[in-house]
N, C-alpha and C. Protein backbone atom coordinates (compact mmCIF):
# COMPACT_ATOMS: atom_id res chain seq x y z
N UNK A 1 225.69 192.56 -64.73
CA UNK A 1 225.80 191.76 -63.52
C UNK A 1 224.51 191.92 -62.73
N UNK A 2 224.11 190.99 -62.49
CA UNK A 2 222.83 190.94 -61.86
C UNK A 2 223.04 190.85 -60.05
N UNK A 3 221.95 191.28 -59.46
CA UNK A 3 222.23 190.80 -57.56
C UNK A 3 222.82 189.67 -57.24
N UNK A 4 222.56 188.82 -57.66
CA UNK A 4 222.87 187.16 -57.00
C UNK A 4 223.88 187.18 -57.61
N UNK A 5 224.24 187.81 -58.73
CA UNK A 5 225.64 187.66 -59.21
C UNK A 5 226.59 188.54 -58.23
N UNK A 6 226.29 189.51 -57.60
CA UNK A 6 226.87 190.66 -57.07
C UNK A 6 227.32 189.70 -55.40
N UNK A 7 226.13 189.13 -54.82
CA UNK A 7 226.17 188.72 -53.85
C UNK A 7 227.08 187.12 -53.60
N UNK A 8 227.20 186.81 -54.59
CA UNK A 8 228.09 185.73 -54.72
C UNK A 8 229.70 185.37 -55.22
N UNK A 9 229.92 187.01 -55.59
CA UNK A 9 231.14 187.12 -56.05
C UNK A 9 232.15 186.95 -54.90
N UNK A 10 233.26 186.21 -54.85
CA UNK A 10 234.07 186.67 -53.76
C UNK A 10 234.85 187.27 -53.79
N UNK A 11 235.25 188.55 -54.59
CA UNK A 11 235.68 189.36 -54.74
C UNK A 11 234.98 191.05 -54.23
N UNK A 12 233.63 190.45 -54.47
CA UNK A 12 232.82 191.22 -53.82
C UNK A 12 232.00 191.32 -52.62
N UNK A 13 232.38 189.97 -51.88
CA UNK A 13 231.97 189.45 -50.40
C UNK A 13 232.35 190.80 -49.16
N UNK A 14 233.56 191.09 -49.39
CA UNK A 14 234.37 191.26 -47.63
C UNK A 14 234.65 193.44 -48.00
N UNK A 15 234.08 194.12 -48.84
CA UNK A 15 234.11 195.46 -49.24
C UNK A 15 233.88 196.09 -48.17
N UNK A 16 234.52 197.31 -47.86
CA UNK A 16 234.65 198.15 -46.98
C UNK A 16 233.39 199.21 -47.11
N UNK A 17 232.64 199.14 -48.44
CA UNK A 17 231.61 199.69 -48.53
C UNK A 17 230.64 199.29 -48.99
N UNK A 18 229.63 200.04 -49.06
CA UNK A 18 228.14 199.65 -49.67
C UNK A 18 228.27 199.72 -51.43
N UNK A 19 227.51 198.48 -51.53
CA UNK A 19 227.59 198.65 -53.34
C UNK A 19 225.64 198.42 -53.56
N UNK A 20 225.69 199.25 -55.12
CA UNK A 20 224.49 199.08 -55.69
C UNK A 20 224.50 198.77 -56.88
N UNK A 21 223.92 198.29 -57.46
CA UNK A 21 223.02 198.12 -59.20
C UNK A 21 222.80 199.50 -59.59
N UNK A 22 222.96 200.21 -60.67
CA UNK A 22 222.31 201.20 -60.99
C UNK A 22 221.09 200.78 -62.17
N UNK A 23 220.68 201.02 -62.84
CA UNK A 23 219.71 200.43 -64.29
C UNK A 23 220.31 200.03 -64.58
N UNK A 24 221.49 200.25 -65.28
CA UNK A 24 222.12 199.32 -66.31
C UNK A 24 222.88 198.02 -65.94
N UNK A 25 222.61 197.77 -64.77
CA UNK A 25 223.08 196.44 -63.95
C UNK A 25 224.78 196.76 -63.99
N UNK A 26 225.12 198.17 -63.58
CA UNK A 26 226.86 198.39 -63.04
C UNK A 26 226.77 198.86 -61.65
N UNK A 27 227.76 198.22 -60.91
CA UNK A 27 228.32 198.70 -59.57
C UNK A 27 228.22 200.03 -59.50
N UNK A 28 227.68 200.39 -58.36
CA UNK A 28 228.01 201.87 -57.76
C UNK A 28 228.71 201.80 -56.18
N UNK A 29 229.52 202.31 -55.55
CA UNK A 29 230.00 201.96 -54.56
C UNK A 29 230.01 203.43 -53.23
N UNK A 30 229.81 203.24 -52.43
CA UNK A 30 229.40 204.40 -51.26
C UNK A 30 230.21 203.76 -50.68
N UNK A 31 231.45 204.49 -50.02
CA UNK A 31 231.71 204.53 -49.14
C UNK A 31 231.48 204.91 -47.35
N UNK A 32 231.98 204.28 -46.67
CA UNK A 32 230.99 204.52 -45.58
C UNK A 32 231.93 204.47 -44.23
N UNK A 33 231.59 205.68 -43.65
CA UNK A 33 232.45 206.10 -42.22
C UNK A 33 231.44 205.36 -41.07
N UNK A 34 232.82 205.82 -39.89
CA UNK A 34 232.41 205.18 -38.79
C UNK A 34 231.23 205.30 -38.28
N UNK A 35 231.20 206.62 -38.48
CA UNK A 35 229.68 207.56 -37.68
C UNK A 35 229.04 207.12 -38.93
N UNK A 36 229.07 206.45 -39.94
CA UNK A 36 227.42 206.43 -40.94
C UNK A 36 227.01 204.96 -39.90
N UNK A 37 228.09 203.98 -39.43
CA UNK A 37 228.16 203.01 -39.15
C UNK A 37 227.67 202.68 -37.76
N UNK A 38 227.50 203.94 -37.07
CA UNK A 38 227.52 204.28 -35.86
C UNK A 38 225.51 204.32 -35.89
N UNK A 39 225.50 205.58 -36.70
CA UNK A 39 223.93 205.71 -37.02
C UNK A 39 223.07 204.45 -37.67
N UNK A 40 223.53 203.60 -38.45
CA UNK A 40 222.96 202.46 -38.67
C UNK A 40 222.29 202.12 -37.40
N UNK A 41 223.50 201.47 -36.88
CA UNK A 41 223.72 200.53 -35.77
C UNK A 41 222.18 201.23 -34.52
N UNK A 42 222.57 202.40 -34.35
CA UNK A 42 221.40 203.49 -32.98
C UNK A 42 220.07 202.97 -34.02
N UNK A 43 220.14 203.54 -35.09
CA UNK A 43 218.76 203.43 -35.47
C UNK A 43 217.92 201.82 -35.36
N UNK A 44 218.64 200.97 -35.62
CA UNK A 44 218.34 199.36 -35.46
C UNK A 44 217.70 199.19 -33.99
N UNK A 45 218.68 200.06 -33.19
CA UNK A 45 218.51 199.32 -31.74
C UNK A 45 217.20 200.00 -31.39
N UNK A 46 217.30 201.13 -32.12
CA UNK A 46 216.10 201.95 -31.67
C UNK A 46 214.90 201.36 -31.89
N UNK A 47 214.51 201.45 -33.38
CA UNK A 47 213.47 200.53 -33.92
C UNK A 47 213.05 199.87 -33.03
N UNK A 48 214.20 198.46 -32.41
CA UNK A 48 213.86 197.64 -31.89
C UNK A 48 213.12 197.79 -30.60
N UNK A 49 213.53 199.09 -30.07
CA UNK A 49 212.56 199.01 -28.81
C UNK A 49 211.20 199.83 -28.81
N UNK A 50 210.89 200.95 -30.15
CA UNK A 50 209.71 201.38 -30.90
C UNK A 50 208.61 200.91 -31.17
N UNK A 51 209.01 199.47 -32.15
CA UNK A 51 208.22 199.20 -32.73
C UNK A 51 208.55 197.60 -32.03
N UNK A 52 207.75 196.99 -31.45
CA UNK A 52 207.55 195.38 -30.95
C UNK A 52 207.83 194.03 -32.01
N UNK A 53 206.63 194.80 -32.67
CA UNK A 53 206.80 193.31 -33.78
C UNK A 53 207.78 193.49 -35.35
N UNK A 54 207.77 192.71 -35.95
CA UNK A 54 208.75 192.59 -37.40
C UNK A 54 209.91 192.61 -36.68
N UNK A 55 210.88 192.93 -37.88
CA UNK A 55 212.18 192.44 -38.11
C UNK A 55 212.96 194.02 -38.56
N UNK A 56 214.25 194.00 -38.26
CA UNK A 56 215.32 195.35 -38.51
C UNK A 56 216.05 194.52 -39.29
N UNK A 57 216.51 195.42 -40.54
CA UNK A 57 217.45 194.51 -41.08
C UNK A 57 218.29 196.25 -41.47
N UNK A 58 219.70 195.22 -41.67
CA UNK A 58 221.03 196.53 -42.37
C UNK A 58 221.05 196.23 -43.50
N UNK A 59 221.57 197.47 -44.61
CA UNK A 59 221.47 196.63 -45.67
C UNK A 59 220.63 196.42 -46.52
N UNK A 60 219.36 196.39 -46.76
CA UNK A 60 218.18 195.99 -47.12
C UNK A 60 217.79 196.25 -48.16
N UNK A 61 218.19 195.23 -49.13
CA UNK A 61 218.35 195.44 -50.72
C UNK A 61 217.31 195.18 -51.29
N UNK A 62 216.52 196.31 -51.71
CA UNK A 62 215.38 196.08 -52.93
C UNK A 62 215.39 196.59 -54.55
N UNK A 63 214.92 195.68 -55.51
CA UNK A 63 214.99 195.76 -56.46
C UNK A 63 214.52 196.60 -57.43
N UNK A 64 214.75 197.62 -58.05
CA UNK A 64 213.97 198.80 -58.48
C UNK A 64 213.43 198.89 -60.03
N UNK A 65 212.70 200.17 -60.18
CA UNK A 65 213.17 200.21 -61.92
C UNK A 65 214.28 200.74 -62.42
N UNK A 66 214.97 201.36 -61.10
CA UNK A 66 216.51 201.76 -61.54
C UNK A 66 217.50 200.87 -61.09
N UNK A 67 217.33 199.22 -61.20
CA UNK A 67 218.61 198.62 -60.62
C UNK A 67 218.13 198.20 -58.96
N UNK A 68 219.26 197.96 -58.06
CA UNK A 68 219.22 197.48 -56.93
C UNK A 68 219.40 198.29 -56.01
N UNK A 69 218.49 198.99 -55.17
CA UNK A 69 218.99 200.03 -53.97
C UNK A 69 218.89 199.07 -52.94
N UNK A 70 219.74 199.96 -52.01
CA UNK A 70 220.43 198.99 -50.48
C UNK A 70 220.02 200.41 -49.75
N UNK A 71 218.97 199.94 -49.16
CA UNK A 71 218.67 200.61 -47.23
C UNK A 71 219.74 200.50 -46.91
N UNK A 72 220.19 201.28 -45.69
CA UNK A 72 221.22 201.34 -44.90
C UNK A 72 220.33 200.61 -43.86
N UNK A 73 218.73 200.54 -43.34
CA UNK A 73 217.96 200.17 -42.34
C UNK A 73 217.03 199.99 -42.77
N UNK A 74 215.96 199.01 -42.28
CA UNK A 74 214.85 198.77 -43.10
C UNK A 74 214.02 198.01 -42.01
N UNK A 75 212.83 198.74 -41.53
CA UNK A 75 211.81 197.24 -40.70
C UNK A 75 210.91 197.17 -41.60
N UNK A 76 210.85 195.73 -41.72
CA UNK A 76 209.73 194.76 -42.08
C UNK A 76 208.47 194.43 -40.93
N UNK A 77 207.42 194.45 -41.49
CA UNK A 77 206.43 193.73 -40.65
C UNK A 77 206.63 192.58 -40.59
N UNK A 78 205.71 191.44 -39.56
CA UNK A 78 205.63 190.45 -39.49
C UNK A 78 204.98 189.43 -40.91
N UNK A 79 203.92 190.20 -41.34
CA UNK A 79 203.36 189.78 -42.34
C UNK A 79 204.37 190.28 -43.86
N UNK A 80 205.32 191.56 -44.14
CA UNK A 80 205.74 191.49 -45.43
C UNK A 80 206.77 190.45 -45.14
N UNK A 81 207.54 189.72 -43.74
CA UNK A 81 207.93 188.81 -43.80
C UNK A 81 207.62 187.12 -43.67
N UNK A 82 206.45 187.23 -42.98
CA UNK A 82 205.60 185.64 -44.38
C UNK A 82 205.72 185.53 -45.34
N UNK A 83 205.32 187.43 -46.22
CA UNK A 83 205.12 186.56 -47.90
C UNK A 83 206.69 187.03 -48.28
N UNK A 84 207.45 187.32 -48.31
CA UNK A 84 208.64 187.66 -48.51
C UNK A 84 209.61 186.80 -48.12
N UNK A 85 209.89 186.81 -47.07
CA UNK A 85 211.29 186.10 -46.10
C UNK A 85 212.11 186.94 -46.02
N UNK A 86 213.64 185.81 -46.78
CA UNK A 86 214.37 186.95 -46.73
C UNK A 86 214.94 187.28 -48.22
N UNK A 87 214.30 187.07 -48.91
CA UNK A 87 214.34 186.98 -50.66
C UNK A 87 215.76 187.93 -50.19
N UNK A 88 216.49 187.77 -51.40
CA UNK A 88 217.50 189.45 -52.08
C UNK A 88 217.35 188.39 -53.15
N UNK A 89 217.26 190.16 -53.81
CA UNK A 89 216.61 191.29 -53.44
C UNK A 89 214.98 191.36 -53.32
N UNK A 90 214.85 192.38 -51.88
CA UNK A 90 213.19 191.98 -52.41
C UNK A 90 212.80 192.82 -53.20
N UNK A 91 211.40 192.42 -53.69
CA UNK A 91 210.69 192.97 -55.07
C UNK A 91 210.01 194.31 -54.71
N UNK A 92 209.69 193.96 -53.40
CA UNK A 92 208.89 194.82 -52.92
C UNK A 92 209.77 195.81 -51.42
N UNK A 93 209.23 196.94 -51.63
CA UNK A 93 210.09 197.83 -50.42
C UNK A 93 209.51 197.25 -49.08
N UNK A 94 210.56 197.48 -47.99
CA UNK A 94 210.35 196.99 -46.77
C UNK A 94 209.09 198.53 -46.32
N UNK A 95 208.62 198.13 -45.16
CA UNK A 95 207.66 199.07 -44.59
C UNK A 95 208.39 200.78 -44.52
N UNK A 96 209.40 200.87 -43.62
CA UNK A 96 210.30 201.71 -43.59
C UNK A 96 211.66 200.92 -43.91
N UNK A 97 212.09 202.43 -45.28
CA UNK A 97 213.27 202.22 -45.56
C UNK A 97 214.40 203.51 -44.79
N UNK A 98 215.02 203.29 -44.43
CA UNK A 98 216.22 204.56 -44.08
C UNK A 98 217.40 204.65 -44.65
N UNK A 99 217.63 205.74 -44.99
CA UNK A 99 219.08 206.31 -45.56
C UNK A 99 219.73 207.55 -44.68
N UNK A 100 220.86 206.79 -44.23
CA UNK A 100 222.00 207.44 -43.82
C UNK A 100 222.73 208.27 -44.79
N UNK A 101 222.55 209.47 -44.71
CA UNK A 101 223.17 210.35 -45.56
C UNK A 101 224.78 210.63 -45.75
N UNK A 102 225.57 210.68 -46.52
CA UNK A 102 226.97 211.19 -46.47
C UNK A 102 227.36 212.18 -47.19
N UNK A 103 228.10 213.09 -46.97
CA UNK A 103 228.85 214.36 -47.72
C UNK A 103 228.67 213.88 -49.35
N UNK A 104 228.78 212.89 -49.63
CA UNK A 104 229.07 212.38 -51.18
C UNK A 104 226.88 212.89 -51.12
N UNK A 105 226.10 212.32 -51.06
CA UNK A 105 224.82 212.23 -51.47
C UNK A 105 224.49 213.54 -51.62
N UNK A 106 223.57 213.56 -52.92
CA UNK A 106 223.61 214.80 -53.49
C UNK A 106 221.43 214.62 -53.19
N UNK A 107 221.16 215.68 -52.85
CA UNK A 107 219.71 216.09 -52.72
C UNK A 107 218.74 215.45 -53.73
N UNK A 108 219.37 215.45 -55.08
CA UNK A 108 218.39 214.93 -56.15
C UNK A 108 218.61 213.61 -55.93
N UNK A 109 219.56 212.84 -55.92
CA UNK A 109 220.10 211.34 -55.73
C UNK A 109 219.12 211.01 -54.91
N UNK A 110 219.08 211.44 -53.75
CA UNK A 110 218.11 210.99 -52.38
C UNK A 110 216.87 210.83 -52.50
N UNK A 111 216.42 212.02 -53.00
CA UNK A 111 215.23 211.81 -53.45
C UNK A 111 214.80 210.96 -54.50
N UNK A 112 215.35 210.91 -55.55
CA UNK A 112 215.27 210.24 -56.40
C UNK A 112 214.97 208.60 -55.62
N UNK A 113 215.68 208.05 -54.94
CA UNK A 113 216.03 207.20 -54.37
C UNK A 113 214.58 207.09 -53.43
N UNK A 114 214.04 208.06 -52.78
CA UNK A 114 213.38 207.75 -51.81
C UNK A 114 211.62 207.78 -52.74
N UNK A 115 211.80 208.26 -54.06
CA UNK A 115 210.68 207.78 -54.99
C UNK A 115 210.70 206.25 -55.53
N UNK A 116 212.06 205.67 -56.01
CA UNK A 116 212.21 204.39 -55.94
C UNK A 116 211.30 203.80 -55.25
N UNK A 117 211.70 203.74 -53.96
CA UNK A 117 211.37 202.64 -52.64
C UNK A 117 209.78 203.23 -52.31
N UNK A 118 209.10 204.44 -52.20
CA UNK A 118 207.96 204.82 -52.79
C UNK A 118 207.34 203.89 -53.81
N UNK A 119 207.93 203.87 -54.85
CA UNK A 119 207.08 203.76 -56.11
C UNK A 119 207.18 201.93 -55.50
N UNK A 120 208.06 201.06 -55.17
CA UNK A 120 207.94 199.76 -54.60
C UNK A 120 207.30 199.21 -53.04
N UNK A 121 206.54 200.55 -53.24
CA UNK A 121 205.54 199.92 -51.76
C UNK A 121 205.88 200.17 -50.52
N UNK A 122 207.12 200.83 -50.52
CA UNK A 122 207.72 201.43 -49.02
C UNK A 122 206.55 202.71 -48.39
N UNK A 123 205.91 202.73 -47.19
CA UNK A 123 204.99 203.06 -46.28
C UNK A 123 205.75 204.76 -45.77
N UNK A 124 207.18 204.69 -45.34
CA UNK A 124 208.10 205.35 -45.18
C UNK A 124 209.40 205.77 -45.40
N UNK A 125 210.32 206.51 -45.57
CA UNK A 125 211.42 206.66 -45.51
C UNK A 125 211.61 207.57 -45.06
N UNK A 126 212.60 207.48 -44.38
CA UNK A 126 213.62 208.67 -43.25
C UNK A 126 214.99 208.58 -43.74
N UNK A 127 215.19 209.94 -43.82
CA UNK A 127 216.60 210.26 -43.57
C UNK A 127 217.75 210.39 -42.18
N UNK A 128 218.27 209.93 -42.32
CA UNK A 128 219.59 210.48 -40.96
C UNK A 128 220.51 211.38 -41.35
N UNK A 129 220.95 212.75 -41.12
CA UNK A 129 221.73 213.63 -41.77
C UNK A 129 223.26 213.29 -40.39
N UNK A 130 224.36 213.65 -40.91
CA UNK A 130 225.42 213.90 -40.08
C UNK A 130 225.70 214.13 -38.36
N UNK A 131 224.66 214.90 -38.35
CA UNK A 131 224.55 215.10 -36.81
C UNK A 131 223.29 214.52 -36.18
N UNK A 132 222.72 213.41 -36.59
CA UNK A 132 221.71 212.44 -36.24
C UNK A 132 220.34 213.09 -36.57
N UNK A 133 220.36 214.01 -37.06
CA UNK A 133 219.09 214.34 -37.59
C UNK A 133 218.13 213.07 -38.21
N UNK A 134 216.72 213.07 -38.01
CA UNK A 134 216.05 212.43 -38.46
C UNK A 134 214.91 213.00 -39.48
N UNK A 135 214.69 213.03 -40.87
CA UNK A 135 213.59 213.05 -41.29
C UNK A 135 212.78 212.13 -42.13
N UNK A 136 211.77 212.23 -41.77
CA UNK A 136 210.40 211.40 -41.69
C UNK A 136 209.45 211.69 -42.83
N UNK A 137 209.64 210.36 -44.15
CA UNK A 137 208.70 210.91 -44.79
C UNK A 137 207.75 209.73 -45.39
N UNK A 138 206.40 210.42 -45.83
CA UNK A 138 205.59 209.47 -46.85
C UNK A 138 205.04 209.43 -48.16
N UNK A 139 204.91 208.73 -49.00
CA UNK A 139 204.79 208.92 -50.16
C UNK A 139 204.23 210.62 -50.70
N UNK A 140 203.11 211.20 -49.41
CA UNK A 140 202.94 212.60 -50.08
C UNK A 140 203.94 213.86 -49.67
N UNK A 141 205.08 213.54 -49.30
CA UNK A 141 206.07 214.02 -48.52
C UNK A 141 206.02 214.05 -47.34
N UNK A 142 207.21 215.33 -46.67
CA UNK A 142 207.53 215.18 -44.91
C UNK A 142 206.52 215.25 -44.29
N UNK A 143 206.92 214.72 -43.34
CA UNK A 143 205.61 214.08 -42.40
C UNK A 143 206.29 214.80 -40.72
N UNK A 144 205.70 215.33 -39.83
CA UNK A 144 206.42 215.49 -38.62
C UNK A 144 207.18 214.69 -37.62
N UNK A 145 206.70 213.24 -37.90
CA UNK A 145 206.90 212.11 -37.31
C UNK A 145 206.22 210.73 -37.35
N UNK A 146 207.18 209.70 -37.80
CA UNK A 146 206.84 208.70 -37.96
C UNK A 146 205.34 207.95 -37.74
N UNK A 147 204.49 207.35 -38.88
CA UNK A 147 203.27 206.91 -38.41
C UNK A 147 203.52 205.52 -38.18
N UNK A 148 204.55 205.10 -38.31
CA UNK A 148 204.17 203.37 -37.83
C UNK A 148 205.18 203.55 -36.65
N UNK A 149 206.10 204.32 -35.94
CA UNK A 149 207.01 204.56 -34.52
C UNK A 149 206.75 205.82 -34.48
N UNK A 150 205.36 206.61 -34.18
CA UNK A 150 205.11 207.56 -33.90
C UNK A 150 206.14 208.13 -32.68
N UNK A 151 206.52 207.42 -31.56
CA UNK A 151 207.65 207.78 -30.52
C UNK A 151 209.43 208.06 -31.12
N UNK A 152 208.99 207.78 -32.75
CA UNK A 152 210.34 207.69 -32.59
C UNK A 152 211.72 209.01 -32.59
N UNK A 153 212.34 209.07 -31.87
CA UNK A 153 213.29 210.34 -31.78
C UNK A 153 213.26 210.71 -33.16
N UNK A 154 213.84 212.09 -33.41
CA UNK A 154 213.79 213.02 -34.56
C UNK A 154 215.37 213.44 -34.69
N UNK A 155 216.07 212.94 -33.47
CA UNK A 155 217.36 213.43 -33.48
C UNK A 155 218.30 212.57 -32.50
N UNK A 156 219.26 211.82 -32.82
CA UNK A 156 219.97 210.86 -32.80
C UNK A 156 220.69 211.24 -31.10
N UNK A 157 221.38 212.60 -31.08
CA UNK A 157 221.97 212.87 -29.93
C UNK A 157 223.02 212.25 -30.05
N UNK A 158 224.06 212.32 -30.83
CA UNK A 158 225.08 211.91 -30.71
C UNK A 158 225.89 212.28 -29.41
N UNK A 159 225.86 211.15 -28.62
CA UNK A 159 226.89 211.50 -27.42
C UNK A 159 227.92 210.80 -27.32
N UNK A 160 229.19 210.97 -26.88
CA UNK A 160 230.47 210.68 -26.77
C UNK A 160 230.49 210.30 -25.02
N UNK A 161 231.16 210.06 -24.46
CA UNK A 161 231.26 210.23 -23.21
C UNK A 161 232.59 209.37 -22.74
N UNK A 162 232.88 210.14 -22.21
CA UNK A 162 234.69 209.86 -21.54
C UNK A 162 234.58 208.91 -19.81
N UNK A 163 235.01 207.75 -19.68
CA UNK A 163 234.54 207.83 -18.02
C UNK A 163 236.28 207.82 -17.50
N UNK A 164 236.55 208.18 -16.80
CA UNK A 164 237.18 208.20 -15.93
C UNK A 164 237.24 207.57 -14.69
N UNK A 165 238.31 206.78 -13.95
CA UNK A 165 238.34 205.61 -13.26
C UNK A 165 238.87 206.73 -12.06
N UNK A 166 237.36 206.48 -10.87
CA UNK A 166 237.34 207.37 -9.66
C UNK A 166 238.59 206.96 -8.90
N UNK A 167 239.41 207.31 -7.84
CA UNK A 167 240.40 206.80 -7.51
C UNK A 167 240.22 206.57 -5.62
């Protein structure tokens, strides 16, 4: 089964989770909690006020030598979106890719994963761990902090907050 086959199924439209291609063109499926859903969402908004120009996308399916990986987050420049658009899958990795980590992702997987999107032209990838951790890396590994959102937080701060109606 190929992407466009994957993306057009309607059986496979409305899933409660993230699916991938592995090499051999079979489904892999991640499930995905509120808080992975939660961290998506912060990191997007964040980006957006970081970095000015390009595009945030969720989701962000690029095509590998192992099959189809899906960013959980991904900014594009202005220019990889001229020559690109919005292809799926693209051929080429977005500028920064991010992965939201879950209890299921195993250390070698990740990495593995974050050589993928490496080896397809990705500039960066960061991780988000459980408690909003951020790490920041580039093709020659960790990096202290982001070179294309040098401002950008390192740690999510997950806050909750209760309000209460003064009386």
């Amino acid at each position: 089964m190929n992407w466009q086959e994957v993306c057009n199924n309607p059986f496979l439209k409305d899933l409660p989770f993230k699916i991938e291609l592995n090499e051999w063109d079979k489904i892999v499926m991640s499930p995905a909690s509120n808080k992975h859903g939660f961290f998506q969402m912060k990191i997007g908004i964040l980006l957006s006020r970081y970095i000015q120009s390009g595009e945030i996308i969720s989701e962000c399916s690029v095509e590998t030598d192992k099959g189809v990986k899906v960013a959980d987050a991904a900014w594009i420049s202005d220019d990889f979106l001229k020559n690109h658009g919005y292809e799926t899958p693209y051929k080429k990795a977005p500028e920064i890719c991010i992965e939201i980590l879950s209890p299921s992702n195993l250390n070698k997987e990740m990495n593995h994963k974050m050589k993928l999107y490496f080896d397809k032209g990705a500039k960066e990838v960061w991780f988000c761990n459980d408690d909003g951790e951020i790490w920041f890396n580039d093709p020659d590994g960790l990096i202290a902090c982001s070179r294309i959102a040098p401002s950008f937080p390192g740690n999510l701060n997950l806050k909750i907050s209760i309000c209460s109606k003064i009386s």
